[in-house]
C-alpha atoms as a PDB file:
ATOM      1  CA  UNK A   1      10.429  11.075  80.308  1.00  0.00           C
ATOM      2  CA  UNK A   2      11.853  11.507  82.798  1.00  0.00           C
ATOM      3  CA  UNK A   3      11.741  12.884  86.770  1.00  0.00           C
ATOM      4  CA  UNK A   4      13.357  16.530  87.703  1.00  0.00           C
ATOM      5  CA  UNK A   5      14.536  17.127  90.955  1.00  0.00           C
ATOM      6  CA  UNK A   6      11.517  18.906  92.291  1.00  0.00           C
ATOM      7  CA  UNK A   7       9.883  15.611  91.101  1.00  0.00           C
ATOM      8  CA  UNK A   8       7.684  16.697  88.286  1.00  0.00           C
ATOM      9  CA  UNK A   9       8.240  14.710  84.658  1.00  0.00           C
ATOM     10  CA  UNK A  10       9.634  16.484  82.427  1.00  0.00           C
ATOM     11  CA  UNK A  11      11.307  16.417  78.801  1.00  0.00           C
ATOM     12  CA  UNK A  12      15.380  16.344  79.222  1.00  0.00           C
ATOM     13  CA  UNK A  13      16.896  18.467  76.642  1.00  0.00           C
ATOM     14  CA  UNK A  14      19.031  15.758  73.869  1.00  0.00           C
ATOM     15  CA  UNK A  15      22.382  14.612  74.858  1.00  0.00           C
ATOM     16  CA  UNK A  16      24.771  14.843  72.160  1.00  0.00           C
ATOM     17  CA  UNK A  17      25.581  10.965  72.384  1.00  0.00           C
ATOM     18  CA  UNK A  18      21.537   9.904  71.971  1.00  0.00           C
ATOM     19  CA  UNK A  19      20.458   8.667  68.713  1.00  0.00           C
ATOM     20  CA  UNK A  20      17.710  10.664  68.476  1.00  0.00           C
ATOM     21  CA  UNK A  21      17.048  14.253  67.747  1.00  0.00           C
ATOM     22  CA  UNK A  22      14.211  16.998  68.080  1.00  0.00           C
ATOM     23  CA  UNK A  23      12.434  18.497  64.594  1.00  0.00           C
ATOM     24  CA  UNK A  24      10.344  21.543  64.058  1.00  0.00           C
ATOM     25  CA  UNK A  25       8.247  20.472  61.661  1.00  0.00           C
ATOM     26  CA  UNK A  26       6.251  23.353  59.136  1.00  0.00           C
ATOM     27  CA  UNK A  27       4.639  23.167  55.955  1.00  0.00           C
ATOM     28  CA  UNK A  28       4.548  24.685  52.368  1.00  0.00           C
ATOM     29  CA  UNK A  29       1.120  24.543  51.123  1.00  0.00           C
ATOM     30  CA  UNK A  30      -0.163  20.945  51.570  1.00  0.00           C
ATOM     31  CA  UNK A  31       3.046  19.421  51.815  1.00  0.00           C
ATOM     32  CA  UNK A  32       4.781  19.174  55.340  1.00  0.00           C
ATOM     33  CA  UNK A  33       8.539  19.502  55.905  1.00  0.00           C
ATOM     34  CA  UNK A  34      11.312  19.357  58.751  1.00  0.00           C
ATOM     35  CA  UNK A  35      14.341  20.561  60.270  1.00  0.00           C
ATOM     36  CA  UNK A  36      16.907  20.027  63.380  1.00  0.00           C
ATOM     37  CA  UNK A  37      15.813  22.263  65.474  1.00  0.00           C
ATOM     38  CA  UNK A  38      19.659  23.002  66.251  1.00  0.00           C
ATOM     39  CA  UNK A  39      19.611  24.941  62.668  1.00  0.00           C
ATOM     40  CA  UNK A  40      16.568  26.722  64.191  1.00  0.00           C
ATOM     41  CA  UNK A  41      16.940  30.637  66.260  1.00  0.00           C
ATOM     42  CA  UNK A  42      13.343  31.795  66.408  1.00  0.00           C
ATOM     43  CA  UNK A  43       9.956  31.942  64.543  1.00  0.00           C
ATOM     44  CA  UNK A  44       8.523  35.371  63.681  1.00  0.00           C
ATOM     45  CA  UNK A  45       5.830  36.970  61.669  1.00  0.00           C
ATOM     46  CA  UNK A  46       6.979  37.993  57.916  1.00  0.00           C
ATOM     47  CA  UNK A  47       7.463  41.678  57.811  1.00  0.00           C
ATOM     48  CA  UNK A  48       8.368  43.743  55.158  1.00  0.00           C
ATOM     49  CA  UNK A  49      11.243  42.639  52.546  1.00  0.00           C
ATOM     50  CA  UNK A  50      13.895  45.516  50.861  1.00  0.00           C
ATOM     51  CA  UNK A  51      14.300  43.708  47.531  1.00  0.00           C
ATOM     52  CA  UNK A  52      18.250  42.943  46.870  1.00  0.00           C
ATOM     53  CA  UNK A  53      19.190  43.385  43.222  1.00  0.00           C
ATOM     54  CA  UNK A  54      21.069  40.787  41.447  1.00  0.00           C
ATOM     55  CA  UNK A  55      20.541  38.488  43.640  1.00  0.00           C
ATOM     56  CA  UNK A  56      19.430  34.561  43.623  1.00  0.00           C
ATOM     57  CA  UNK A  57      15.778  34.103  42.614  1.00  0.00           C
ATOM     58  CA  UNK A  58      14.370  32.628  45.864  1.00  0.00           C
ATOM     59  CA  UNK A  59      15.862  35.437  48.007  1.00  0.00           C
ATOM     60  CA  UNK A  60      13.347  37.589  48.540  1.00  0.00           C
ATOM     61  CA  UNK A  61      15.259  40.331  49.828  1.00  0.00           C
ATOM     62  CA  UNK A  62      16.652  41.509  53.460  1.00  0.00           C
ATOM     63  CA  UNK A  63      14.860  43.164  56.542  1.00  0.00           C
ATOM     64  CA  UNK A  64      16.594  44.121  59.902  1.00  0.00           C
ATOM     65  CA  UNK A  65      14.041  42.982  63.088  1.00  0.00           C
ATOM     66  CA  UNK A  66      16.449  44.489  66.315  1.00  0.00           C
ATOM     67  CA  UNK A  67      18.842  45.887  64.607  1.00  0.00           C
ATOM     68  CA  UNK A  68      20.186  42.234  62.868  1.00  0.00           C
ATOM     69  CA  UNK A  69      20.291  41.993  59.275  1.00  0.00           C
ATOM     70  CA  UNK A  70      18.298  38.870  57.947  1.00  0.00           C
ATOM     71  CA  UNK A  71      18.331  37.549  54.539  1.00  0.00           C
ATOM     72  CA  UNK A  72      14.552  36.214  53.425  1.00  0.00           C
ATOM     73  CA  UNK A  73      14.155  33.138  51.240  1.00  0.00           C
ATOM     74  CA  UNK A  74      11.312  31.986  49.918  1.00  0.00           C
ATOM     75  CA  UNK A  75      11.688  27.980  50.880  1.00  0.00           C
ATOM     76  CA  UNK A  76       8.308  27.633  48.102  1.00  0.00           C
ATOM     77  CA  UNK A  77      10.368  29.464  45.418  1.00  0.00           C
ATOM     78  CA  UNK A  78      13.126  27.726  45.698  1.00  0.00           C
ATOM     79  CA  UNK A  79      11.593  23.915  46.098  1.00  0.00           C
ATOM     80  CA  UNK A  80       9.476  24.945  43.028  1.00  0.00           C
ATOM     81  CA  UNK A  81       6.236  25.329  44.616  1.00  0.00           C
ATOM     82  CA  UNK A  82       3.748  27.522  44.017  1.00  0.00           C
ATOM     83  CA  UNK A  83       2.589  29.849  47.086  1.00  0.00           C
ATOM     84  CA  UNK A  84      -0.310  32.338  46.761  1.00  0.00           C
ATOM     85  CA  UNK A  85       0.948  35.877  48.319  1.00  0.00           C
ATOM     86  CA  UNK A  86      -2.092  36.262  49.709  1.00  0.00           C
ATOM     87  CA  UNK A  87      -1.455  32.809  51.953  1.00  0.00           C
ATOM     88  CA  UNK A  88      -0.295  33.199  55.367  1.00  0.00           C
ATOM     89  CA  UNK A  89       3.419  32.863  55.952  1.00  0.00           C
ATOM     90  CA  UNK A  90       5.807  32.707  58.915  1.00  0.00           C
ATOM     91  CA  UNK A  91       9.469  33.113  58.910  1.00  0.00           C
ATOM     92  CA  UNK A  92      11.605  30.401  60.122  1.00  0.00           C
ATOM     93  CA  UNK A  93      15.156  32.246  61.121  1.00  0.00           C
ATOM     94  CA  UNK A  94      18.128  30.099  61.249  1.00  0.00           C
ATOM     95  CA  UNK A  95      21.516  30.544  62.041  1.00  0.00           C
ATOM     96  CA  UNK A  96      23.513  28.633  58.666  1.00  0.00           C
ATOM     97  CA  UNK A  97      26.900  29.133  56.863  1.00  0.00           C
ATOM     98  CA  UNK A  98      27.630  32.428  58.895  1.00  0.00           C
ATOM     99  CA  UNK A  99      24.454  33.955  57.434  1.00  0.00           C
ATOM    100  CA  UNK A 100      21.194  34.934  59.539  1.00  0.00           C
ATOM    101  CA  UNK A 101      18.290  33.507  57.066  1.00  0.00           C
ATOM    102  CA  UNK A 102      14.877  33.731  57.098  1.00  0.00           C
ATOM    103  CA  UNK A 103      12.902  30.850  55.483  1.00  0.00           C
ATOM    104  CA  UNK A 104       9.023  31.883  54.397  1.00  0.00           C
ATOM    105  CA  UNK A 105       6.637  29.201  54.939  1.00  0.00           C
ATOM    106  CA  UNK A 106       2.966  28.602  55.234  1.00  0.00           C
ATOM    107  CA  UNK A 107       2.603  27.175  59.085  1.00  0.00           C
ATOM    108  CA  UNK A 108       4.654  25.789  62.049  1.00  0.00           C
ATOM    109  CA  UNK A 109       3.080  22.660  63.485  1.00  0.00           C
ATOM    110  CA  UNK A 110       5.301  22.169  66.093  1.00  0.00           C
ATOM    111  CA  UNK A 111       8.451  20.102  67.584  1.00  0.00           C
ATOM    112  CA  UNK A 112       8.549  16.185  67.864  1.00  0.00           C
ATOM    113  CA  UNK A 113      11.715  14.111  68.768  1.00  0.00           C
ATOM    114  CA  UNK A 114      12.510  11.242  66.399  1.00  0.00           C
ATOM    115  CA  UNK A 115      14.857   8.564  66.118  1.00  0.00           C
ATOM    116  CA  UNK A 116      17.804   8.619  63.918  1.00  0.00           C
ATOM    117  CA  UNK A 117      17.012   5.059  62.687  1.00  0.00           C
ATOM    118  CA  UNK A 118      13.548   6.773  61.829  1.00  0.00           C
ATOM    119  CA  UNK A 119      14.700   8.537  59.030  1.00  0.00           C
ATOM    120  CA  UNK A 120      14.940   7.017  55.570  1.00  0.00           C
ATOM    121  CA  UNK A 121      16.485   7.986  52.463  1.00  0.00           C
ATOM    122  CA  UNK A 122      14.897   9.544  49.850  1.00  0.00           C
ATOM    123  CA  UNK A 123      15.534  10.460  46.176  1.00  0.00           C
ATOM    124  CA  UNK A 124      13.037  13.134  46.335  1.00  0.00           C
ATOM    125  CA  UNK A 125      15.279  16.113  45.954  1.00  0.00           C
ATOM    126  CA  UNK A 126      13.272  18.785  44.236  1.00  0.00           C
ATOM    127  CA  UNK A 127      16.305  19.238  41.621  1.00  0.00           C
ATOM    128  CA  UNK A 128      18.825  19.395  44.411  1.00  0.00           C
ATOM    129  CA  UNK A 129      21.527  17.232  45.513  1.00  0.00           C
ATOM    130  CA  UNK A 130      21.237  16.892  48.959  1.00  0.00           C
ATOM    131  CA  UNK A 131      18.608  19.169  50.386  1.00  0.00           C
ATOM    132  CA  UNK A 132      15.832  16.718  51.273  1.00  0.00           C
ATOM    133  CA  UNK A 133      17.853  14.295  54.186  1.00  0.00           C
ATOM    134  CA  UNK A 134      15.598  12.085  54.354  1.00  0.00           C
ATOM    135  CA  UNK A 135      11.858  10.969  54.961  1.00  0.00           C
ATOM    136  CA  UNK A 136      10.209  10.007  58.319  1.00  0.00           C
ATOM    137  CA  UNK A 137       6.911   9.598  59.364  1.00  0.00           C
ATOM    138  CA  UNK A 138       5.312  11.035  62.343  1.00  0.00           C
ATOM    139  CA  UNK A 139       1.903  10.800  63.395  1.00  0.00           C
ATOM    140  CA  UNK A 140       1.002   8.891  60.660  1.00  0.00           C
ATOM    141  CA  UNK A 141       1.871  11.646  58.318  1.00  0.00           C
ATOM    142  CA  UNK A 142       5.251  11.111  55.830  1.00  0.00           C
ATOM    143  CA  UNK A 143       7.673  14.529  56.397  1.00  0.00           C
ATOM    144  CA  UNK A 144      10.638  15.331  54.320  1.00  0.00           C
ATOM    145  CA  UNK A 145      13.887  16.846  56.217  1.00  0.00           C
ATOM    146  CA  UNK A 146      15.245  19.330  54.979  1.00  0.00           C
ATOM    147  CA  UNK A 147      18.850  21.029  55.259  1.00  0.00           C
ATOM    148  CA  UNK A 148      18.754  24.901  55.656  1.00  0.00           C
ATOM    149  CA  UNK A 149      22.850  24.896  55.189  1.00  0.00           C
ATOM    150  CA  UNK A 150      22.446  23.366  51.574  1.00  0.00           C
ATOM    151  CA  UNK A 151      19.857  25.379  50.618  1.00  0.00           C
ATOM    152  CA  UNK A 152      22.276  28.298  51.881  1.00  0.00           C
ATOM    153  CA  UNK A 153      25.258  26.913  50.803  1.00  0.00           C
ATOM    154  CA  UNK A 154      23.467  26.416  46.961  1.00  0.00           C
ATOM    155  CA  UNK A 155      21.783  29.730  47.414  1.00  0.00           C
ATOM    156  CA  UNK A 156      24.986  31.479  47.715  1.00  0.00           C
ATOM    157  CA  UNK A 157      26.829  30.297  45.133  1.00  0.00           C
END
């Protein structure tokens, strides 16, 4: 922490040249997950979906909040877990590979600032080269990073 002007403490935003970095971390039925918050725009409530045909199984479709045109994927789809349709869901919207995505999961428990030398690797890809980073524990609790440009970039192909 540290002290702003007017004296108070307060969180400084992450300098590019820190080894450490912020996460907003979520979940998908009992398991929790987490990204760089610098992949992350906004959270919103799900809203209706127009279906896309043809298109890649864990896209659910597209829906246009303020007049932006946001593509929805199912994050439990495509990591091969089962979610309920009745179950609550948020959408996580990102900004990845030029494409405004919306990722449906189950809860956002918040934002916590790790340290790079933190993280560790993991083989635990659900099928996927690449999309789980790594593993770090916070809280006592083990969370699994995830990419939102792989799962775009794969996703897209």
């Amino acid at each position: 922490m540290s002290k702003s002007e007017n004296g108070d403490n307060s969180e400084v935003l992450l300098e590019t040249d820190t080894d450490e970095m912020e996460i907003l971390i979520f979940t998908i039925k009992d398991q929790i997950f987490g990204v760089n918050v610098q992949q992350v725009r906004e959270i919103l409530m799900p809203a209706p979906v127009d279906k896309v045909p043809h298109g890649h199984p864990s896209v659910e479709g597209v829906y246009m909040p303020r007049d932006i045109l946001i593509t929805v994927i199912n994050l439990a789809d495509y990591l091969g877990i089962y979610l309920n349709p009745e179950e609550r869901t948020l959408f996580i919207v990102a900004d990845v590979e030029r494409l405004n995505a919306a990722f449906r999961v189950n809860s956002v428990l918040g934002i916590e600032r790790i340290s790079n030398e933190s993280i560790e690797k993991s083989d635990a890809s659900y099928g996927r080269q690449g999309i789980i980073t790594g593993i770090v524990r916070v809280n006592g609790k083990l969370i699994s990073l995830i990419d939102f440009a792989k799962v775009v970039e794969e996703i897209s192909q």
